[in-house]
N, C-alpha and C. Protein backbone atom coordinates (compact mmCIF):
# COMPACT_ATOMS: atom_id res chain seq x y z
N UNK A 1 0.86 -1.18 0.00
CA UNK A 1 0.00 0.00 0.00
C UNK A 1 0.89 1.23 0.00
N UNK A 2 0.47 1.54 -1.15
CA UNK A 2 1.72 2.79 -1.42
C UNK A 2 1.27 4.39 -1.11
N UNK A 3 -0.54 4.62 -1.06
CA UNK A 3 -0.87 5.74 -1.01
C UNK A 3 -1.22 5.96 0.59
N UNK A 4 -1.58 5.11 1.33
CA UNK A 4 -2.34 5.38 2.83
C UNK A 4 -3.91 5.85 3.15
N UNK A 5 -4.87 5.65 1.76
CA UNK A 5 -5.79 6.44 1.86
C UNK A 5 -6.45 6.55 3.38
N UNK A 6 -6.68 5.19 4.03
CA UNK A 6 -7.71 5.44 4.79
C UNK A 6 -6.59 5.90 6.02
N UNK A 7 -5.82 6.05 6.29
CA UNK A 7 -4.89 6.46 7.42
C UNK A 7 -4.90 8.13 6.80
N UNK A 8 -4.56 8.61 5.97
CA UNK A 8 -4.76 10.11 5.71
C UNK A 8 -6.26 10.17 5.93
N UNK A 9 -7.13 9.94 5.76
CA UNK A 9 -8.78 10.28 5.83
C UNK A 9 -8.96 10.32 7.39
N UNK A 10 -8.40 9.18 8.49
CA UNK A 10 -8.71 8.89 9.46
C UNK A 10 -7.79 10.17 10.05
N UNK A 11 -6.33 10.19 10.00
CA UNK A 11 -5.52 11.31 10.19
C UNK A 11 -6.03 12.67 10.16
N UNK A 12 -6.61 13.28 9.41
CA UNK A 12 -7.39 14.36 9.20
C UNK A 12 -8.52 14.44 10.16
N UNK A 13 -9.77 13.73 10.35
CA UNK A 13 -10.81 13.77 10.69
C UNK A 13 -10.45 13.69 12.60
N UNK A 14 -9.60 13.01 12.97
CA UNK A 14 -9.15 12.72 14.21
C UNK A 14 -8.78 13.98 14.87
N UNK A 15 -7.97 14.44 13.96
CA UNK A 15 -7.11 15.78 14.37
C UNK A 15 -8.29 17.10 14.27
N UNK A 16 -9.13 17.15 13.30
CA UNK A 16 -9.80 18.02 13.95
C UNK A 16 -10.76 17.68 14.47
N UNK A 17 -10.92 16.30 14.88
CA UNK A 17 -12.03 15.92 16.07
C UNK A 17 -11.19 16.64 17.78
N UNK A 18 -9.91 16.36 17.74
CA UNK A 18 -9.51 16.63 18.73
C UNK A 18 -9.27 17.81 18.76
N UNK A 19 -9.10 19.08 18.13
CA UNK A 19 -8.60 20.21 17.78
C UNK A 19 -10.55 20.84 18.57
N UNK A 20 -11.24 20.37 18.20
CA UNK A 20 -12.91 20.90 18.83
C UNK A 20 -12.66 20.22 20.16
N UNK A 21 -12.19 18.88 20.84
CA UNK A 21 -12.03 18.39 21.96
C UNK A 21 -11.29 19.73 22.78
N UNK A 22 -10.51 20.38 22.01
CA UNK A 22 -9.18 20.95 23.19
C UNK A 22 -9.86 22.97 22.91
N UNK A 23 -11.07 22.95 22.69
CA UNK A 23 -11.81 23.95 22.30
C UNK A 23 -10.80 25.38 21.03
N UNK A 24 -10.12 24.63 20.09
CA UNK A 24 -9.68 25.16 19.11
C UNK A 24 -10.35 24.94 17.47
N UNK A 25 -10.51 25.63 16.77
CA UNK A 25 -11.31 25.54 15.86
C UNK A 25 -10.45 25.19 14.24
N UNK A 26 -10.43 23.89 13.78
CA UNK A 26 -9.78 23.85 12.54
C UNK A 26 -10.07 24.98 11.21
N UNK A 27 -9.31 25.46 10.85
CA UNK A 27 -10.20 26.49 9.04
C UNK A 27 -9.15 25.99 8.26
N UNK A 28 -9.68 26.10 7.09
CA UNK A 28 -9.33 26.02 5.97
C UNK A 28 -7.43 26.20 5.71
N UNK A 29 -7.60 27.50 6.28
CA UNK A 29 -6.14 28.07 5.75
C UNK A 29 -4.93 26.96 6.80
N UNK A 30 -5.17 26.99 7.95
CA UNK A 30 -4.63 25.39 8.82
C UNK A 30 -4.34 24.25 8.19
N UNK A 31 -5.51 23.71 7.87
CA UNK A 31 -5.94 22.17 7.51
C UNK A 31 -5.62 22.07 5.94
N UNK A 32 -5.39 22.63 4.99
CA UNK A 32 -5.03 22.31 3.95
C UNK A 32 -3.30 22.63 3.96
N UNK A 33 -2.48 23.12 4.68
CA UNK A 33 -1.04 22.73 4.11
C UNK A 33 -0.76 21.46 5.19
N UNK A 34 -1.44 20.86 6.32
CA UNK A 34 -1.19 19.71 6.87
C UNK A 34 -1.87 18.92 6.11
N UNK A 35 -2.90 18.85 5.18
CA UNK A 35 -3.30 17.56 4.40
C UNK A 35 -2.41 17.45 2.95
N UNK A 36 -1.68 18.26 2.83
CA UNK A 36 -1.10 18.54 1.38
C UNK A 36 0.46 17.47 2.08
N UNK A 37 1.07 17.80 3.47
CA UNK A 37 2.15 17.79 4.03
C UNK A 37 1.76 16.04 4.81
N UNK A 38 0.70 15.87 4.88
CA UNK A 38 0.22 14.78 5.64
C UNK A 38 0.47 13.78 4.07
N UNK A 39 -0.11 13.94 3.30
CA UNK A 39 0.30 13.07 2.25
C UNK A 39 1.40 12.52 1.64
N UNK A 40 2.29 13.38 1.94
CA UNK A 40 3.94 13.32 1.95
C UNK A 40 4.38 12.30 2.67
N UNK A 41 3.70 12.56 4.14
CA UNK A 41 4.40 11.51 5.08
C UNK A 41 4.05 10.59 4.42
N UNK A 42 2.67 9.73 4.56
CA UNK A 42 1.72 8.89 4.52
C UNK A 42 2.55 8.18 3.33
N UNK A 43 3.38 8.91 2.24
CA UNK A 43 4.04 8.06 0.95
C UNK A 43 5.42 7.64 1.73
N UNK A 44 6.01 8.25 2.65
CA UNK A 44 7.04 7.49 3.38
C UNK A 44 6.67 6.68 4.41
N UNK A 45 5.48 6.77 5.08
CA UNK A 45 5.14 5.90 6.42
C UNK A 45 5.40 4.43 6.05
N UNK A 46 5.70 3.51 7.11
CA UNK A 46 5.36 1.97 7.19
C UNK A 46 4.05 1.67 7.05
N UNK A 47 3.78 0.40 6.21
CA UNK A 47 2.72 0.08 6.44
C UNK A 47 2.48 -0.92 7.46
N UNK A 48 2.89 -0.51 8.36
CA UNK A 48 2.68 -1.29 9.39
C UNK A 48 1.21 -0.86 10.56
N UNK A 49 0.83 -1.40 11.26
CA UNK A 49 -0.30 -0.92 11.75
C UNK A 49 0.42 0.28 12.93
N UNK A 50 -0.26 1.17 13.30
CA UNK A 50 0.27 2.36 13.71
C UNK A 50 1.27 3.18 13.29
N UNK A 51 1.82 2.88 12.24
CA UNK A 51 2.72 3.44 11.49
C UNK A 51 2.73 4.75 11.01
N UNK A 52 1.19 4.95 10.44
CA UNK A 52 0.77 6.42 9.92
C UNK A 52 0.79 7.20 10.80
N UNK A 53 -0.16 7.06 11.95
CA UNK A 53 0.46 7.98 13.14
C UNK A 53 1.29 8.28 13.78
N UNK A 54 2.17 7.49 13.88
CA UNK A 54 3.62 7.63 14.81
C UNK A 54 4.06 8.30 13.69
N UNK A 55 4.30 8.17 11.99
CA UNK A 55 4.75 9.13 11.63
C UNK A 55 4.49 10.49 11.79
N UNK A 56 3.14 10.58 11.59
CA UNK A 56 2.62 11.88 11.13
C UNK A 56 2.53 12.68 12.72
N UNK A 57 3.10 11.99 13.69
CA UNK A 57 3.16 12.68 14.84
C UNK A 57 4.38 14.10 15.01
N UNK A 58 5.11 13.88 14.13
CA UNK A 58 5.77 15.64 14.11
C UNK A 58 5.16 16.45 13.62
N UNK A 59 4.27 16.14 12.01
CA UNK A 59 3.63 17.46 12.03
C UNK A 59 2.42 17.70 12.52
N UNK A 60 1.61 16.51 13.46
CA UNK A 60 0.77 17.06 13.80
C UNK A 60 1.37 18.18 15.42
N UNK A 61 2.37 17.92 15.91
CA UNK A 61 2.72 18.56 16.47
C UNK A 61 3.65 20.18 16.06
N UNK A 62 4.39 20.25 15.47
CA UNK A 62 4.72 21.11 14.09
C UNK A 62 3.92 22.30 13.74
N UNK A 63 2.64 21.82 12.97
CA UNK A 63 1.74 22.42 12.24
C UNK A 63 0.05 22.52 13.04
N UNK A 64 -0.19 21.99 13.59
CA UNK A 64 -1.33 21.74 14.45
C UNK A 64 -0.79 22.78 15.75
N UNK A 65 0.07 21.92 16.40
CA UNK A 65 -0.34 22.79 17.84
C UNK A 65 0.03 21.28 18.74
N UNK A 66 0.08 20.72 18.47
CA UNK A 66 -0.62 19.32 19.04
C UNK A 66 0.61 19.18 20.25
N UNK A 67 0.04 19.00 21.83
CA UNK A 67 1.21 18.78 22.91
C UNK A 67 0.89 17.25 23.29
N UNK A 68 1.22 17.34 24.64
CA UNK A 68 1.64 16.06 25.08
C UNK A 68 0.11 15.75 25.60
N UNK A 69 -1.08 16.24 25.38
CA UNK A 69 -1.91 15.73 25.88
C UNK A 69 -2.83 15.19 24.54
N UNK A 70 -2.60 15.83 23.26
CA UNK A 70 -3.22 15.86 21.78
C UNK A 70 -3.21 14.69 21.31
N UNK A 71 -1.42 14.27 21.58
CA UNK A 71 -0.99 13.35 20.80
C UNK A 71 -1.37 11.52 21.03
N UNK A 72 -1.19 11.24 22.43
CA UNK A 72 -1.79 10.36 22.89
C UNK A 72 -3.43 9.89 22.61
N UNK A 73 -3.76 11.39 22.69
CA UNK A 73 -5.38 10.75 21.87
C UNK A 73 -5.32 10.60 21.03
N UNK A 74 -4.68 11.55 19.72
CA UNK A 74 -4.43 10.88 18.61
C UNK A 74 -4.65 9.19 18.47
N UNK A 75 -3.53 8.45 19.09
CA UNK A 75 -2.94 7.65 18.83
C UNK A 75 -3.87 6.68 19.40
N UNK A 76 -4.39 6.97 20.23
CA UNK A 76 -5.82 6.12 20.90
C UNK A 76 -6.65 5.87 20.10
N UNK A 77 -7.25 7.23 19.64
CA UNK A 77 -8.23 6.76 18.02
C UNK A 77 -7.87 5.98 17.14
N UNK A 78 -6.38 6.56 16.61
CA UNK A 78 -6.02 5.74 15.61
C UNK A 78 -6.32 4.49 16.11
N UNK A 79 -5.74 4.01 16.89
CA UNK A 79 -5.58 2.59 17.01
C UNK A 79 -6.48 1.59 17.16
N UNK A 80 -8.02 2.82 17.82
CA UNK A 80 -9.29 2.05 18.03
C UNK A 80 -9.76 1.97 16.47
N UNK A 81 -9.89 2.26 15.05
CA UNK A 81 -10.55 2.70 14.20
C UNK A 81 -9.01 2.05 12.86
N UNK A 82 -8.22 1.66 13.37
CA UNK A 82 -7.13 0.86 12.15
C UNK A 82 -7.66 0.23 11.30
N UNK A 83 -8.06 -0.76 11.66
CA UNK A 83 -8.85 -1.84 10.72
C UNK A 83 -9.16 -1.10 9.73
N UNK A 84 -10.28 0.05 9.47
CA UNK A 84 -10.97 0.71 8.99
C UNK A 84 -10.15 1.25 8.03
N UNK A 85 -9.48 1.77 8.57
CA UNK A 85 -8.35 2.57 7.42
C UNK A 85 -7.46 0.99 6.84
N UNK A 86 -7.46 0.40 7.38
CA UNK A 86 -6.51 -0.84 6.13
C UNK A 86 -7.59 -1.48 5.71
N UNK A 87 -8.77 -1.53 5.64
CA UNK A 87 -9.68 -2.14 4.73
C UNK A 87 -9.75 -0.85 3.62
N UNK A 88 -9.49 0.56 3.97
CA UNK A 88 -9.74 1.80 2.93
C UNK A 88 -9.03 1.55 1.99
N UNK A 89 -7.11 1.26 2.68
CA UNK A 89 -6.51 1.21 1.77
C UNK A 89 -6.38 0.52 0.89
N UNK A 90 -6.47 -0.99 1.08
CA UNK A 90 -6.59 -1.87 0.23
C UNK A 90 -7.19 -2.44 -0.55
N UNK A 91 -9.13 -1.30 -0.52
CA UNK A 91 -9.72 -1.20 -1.69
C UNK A 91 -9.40 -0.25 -2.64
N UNK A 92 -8.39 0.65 -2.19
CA UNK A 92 -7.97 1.60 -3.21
C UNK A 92 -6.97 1.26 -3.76
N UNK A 93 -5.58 0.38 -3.32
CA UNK A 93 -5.39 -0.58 -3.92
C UNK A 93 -5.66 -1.55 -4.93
N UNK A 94 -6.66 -2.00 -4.80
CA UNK A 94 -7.54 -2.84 -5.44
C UNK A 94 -7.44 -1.42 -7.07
N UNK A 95 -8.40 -0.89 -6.54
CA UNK A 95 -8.95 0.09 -7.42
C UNK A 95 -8.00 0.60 -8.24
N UNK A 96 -6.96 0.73 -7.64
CA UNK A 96 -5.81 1.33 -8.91
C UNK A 96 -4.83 -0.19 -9.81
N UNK A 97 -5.23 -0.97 -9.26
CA UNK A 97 -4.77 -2.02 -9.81
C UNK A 97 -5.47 -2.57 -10.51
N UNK A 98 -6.72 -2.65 -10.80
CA UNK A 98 -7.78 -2.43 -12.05
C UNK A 98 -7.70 -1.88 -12.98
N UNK A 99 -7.36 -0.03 -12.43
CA UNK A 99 -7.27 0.86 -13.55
C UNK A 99 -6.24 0.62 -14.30
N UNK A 100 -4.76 0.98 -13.68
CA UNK A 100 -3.48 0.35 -14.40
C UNK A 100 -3.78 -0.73 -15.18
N UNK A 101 -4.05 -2.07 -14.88
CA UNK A 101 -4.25 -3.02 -15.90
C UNK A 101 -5.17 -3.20 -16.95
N UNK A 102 -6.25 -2.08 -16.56
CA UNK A 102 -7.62 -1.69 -17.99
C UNK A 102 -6.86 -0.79 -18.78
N UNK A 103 -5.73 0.22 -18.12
CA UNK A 103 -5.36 0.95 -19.50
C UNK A 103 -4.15 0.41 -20.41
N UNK A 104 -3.38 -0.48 -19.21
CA UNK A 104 -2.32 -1.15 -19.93
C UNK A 104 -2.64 -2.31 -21.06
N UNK A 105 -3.93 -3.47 -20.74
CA UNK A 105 -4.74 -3.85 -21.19
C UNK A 105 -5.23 -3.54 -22.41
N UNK A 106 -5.80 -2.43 -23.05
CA UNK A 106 -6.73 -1.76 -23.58
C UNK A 106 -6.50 -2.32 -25.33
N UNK A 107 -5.00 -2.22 -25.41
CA UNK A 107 -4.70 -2.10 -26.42
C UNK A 107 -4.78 -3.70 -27.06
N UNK A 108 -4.23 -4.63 -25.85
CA UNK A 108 -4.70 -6.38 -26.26
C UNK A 108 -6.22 -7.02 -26.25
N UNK A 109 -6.94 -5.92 -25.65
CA UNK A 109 -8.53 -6.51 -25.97
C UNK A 109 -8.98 -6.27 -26.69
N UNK A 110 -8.43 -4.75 -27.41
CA UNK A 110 -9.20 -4.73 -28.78
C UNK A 110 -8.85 -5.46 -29.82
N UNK A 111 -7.03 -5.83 -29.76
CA UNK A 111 -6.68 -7.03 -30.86
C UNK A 111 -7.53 -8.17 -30.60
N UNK A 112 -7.75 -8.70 -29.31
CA UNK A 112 -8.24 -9.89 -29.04
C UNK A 112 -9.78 -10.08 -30.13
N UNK A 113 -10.56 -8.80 -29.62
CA UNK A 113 -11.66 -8.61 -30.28
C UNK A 113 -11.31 -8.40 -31.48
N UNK A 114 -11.08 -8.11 -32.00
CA UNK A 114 -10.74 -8.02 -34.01
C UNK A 114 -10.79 -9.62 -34.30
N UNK A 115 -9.51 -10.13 -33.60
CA UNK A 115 -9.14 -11.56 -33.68
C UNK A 115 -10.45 -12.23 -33.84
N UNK A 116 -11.43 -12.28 -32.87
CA UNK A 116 -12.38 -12.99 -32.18
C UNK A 116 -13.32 -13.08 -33.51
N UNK A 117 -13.85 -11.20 -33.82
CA UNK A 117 -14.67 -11.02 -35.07
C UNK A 117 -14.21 -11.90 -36.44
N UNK A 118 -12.59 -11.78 -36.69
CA UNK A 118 -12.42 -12.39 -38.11
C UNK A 118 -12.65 -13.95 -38.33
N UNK A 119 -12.35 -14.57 -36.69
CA UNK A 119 -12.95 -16.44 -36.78
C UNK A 119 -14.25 -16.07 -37.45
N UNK A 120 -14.88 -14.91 -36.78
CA UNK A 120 -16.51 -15.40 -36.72
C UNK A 120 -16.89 -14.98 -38.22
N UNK A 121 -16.19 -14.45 -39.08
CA UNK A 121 -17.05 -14.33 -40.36
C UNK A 121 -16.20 -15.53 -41.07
């Protein structure tokens, strides 16, 4: 799993679940250079289970705000809600490994089909 989808989705949503927990308010101008910067990690993280978070624990501390009381919850969620994000990822997985092979594909099914038509007349 090379992209992390459901660990960036879960990563995001956590952080400003907890960011309203610690009575601070996520906007726009915040939360989009940590999801731009969160994706970065997420292409170096392990895929190992807790991996995404323990990475992404500098910039949520970094760029967030996030102290010694943030981070631990973080990591609590994450860990209650994992599954979830490795079933995400590995239908998106799935999903790009479809696409890649329908476009790489594309060009031998239509020979196949020509082939197929000239038996048939």
């Amino acid at each position: 799993t090379i992209h992390l989808a459901g660990d960036t989705i879960t990563l995001v949503l956590t952080s400003m679940a907890v960011m309203y927990m610690t009575g601070r308010t996520p906007s726009f101008v915040l939360m989009l250079p940590f999801i731009f910067m969160l994706g970065v990690t997420m292409v170096a993280a392990p895929g190992v289970p807790g991996g995404g978070v323990m990475a992404a624990l500098g910039i949520l501390e970094s760029m967030l705000g996030f102290g010694t009381l943030e981070k631990p919850i973080m990591i609590a969620l994450h860990a209650a809600q994992d599954s979830f994000g490795t079933a995400t990822n590995v239908t998106g997985d799935g999903a790009i490994a479809i696409i890649i092979d329908s476009v790489l594909n594309s060009n031998e099914v239509v020979a196949e089909n020509l082939e197929e038509l000239r038996v048939l007349e």
